[in-house]
C-alpha atoms as a PDB file:
ATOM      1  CA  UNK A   1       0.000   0.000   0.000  1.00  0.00           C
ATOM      2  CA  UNK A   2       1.617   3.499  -0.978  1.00  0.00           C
ATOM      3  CA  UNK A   3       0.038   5.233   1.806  1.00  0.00           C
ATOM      4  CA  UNK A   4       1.563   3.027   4.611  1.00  0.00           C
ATOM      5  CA  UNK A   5       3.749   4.703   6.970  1.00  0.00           C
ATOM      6  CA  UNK A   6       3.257   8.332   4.460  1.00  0.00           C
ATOM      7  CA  UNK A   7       3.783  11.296   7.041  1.00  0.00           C
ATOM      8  CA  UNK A   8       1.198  14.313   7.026  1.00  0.00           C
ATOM      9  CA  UNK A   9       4.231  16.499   5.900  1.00  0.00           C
ATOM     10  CA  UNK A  10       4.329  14.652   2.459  1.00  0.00           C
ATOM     11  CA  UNK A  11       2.005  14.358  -0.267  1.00  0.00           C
ATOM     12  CA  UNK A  12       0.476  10.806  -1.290  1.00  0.00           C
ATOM     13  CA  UNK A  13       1.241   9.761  -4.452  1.00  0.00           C
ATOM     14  CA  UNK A  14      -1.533  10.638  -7.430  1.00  0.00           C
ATOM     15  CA  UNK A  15      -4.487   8.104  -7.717  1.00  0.00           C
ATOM     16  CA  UNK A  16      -6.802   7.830 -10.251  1.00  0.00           C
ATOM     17  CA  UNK A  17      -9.102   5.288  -9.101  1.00  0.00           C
ATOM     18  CA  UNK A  18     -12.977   6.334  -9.348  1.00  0.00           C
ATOM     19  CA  UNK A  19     -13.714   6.066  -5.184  1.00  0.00           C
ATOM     20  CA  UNK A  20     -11.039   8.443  -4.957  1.00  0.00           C
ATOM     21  CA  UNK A  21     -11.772  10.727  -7.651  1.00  0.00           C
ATOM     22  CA  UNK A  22     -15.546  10.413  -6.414  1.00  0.00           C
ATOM     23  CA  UNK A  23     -14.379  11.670  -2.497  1.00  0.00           C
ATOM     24  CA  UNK A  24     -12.329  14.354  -3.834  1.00  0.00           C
ATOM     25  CA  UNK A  25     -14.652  15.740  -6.143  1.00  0.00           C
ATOM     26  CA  UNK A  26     -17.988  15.396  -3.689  1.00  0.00           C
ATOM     27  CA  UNK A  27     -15.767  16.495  -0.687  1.00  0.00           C
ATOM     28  CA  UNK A  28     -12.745  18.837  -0.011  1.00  0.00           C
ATOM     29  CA  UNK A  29     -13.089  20.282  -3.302  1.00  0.00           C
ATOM     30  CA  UNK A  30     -16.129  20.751  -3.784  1.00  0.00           C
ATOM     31  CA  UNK A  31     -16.541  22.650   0.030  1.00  0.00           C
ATOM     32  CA  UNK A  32     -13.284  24.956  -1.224  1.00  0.00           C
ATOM     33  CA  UNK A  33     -14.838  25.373  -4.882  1.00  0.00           C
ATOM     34  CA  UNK A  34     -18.311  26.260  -3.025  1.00  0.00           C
ATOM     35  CA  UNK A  35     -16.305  29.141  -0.758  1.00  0.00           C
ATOM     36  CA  UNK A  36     -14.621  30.806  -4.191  1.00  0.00           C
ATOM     37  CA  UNK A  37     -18.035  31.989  -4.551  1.00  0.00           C
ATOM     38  CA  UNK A  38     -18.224  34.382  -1.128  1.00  0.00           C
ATOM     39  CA  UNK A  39     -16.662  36.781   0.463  1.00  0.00           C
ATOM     40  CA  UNK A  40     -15.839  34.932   3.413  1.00  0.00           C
ATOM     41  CA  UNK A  41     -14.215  32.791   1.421  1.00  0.00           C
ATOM     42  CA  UNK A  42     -11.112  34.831   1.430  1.00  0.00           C
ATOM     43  CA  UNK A  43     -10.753  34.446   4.966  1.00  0.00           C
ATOM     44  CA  UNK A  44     -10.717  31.071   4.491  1.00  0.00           C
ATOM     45  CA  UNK A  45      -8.037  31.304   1.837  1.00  0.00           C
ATOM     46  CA  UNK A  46      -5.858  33.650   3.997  1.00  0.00           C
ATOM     47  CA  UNK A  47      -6.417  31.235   7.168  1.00  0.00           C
ATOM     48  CA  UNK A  48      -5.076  28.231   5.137  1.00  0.00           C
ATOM     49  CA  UNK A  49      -2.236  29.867   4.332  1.00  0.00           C
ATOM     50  CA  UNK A  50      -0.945  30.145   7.605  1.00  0.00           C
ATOM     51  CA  UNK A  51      -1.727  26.236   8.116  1.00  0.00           C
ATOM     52  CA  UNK A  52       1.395  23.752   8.454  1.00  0.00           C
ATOM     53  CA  UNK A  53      -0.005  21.775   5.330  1.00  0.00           C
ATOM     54  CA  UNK A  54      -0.475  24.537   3.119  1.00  0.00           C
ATOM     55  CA  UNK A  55       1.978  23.727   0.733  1.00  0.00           C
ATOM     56  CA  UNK A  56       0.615  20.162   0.487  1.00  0.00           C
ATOM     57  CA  UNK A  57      -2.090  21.673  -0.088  1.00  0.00           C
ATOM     58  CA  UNK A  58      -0.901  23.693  -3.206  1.00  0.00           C
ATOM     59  CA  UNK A  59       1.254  20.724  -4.356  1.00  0.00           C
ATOM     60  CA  UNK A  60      -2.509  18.836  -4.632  1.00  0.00           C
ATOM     61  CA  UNK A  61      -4.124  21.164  -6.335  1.00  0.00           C
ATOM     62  CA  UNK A  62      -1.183  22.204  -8.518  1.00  0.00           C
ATOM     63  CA  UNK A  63      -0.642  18.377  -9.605  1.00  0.00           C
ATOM     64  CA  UNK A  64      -3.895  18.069 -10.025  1.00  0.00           C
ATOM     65  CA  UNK A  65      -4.271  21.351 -12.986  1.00  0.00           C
ATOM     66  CA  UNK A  66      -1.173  19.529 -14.222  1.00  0.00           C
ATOM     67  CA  UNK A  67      -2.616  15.927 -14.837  1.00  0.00           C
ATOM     68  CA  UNK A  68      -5.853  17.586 -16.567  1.00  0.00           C
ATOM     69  CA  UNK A  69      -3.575  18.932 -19.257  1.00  0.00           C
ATOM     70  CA  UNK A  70      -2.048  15.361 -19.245  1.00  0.00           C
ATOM     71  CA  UNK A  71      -6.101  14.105 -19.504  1.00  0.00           C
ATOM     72  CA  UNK A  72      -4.984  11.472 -16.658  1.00  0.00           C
ATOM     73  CA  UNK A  73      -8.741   9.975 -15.070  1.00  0.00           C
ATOM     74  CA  UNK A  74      -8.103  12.542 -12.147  1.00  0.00           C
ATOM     75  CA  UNK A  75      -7.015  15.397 -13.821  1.00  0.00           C
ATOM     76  CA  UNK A  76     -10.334  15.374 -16.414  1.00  0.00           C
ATOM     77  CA  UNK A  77     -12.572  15.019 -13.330  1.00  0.00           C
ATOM     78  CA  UNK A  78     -11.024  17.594 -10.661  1.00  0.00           C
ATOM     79  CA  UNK A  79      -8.707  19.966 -12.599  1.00  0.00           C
ATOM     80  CA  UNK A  80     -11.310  22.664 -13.457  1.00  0.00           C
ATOM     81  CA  UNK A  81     -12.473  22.562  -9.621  1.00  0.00           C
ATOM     82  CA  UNK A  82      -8.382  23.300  -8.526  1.00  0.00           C
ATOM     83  CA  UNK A  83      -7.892  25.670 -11.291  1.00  0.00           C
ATOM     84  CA  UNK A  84     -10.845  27.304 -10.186  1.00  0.00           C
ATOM     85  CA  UNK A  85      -9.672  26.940  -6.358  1.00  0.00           C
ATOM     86  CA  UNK A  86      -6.584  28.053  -6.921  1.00  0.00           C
ATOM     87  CA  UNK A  87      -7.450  30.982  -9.021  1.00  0.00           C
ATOM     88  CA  UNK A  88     -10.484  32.662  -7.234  1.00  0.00           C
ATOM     89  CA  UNK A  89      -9.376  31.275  -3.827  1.00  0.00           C
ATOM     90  CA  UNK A  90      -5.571  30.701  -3.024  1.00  0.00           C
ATOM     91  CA  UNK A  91      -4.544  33.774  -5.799  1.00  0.00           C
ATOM     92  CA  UNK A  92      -7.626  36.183  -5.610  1.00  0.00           C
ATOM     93  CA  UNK A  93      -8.908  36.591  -8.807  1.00  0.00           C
ATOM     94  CA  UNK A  94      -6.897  35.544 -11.463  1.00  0.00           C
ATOM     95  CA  UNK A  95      -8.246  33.554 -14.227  1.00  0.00           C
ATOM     96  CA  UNK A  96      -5.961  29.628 -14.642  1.00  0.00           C
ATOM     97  CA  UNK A  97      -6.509  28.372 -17.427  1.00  0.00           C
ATOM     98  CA  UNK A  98      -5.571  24.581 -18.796  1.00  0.00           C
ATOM     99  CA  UNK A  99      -2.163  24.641 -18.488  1.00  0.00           C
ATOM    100  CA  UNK A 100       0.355  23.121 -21.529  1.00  0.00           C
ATOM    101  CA  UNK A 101       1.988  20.047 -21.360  1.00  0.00           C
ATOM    102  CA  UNK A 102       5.066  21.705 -21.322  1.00  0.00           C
ATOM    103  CA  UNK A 103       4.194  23.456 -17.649  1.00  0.00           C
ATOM    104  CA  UNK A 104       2.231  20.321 -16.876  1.00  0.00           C
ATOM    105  CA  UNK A 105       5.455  18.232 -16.667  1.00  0.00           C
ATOM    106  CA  UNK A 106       7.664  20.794 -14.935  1.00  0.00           C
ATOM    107  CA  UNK A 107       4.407  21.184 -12.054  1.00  0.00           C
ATOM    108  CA  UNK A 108       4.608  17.700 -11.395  1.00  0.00           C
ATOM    109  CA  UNK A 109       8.835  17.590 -11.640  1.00  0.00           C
ATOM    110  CA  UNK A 110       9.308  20.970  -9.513  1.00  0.00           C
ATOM    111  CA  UNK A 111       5.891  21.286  -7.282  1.00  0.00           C
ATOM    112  CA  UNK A 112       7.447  19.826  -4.122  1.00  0.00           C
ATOM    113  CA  UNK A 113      10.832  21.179  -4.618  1.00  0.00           C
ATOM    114  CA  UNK A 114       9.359  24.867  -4.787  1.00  0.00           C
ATOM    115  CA  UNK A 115       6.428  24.502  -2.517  1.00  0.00           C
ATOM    116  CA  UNK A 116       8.655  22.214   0.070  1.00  0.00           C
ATOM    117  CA  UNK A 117       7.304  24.421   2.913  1.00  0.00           C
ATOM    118  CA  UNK A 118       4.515  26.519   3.909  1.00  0.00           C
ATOM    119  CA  UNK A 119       7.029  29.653   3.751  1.00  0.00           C
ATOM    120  CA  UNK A 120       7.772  28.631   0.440  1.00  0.00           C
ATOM    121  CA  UNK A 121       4.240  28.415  -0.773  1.00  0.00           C
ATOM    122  CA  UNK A 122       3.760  31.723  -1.855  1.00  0.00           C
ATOM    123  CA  UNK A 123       1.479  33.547  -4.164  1.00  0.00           C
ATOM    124  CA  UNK A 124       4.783  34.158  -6.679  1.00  0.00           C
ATOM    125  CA  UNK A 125       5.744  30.726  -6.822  1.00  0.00           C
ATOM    126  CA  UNK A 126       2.415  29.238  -7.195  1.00  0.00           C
ATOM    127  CA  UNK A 127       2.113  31.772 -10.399  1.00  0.00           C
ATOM    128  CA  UNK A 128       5.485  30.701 -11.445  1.00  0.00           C
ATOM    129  CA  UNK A 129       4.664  27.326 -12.340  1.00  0.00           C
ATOM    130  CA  UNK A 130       1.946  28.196 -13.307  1.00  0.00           C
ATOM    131  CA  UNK A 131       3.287  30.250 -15.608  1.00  0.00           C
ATOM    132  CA  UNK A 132       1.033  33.196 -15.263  1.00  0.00           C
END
């Protein structure tokens, strides 16, 4: 099992199996998709920032806008939802849009290199591999 003995200061590894998918989607996504839409939302955004698992957060949801462009099962089904997140939540409102393969493959080769740490998580880098 990949996710025996994985410590809550590193990301599990990418699944695309349709349970997951289906949990993700229905569940922690869906709640921070739903709070994009208010204006409390923001301080939701701005609280999670100072969490400890921010940038595992980031790495998630940045993977995840990766592996649509790559059209993996997870990536069709939750990277509009992290896009969105990460646009109208995490950056304020800045439109992502489906990013290259090019900047697909150096998100999921860099993503836990840059974001390693909360501290590191910023706004900046996020946009930087982005690419926006």
């Amino acid at each position: 099992n990949a996710f025996y003995n994985c410590p809550p200061t590193k990301l599990t590894p990418d699944q695309e199996q349709s349970a997951y998918i289906r949990v993700m989607d229905e569940g922690p996504l869906s709640l921070l998709h739903e709070m994009t839409k208010y204006k409390l939302g923001m301080a939701l955004f701005a609280a999670l920032k100072k969490c400890q698992f921010y940038h595992l957060l980031m790495q998630r949801l940045l993977r995840l806008t990766a592996r649509e462009a790559l059209q993996t099962s997870d990536g069709r089904a939750l990277g509009k939802k992290a896009r969105a997140i990460i646009g109208n939540g995490i950056l304020g409102c800045v439109k992502v849009a489906v990013v290259s393969k090019t900047t697909a493959a150096n998100i999921l080769e860099n993503a836990a290199s840059v974001l390693e740490s909360p501290q590191t998580a910023t706004d900046e880098a996020i946009k930087g591999l982005l690419e926006i």
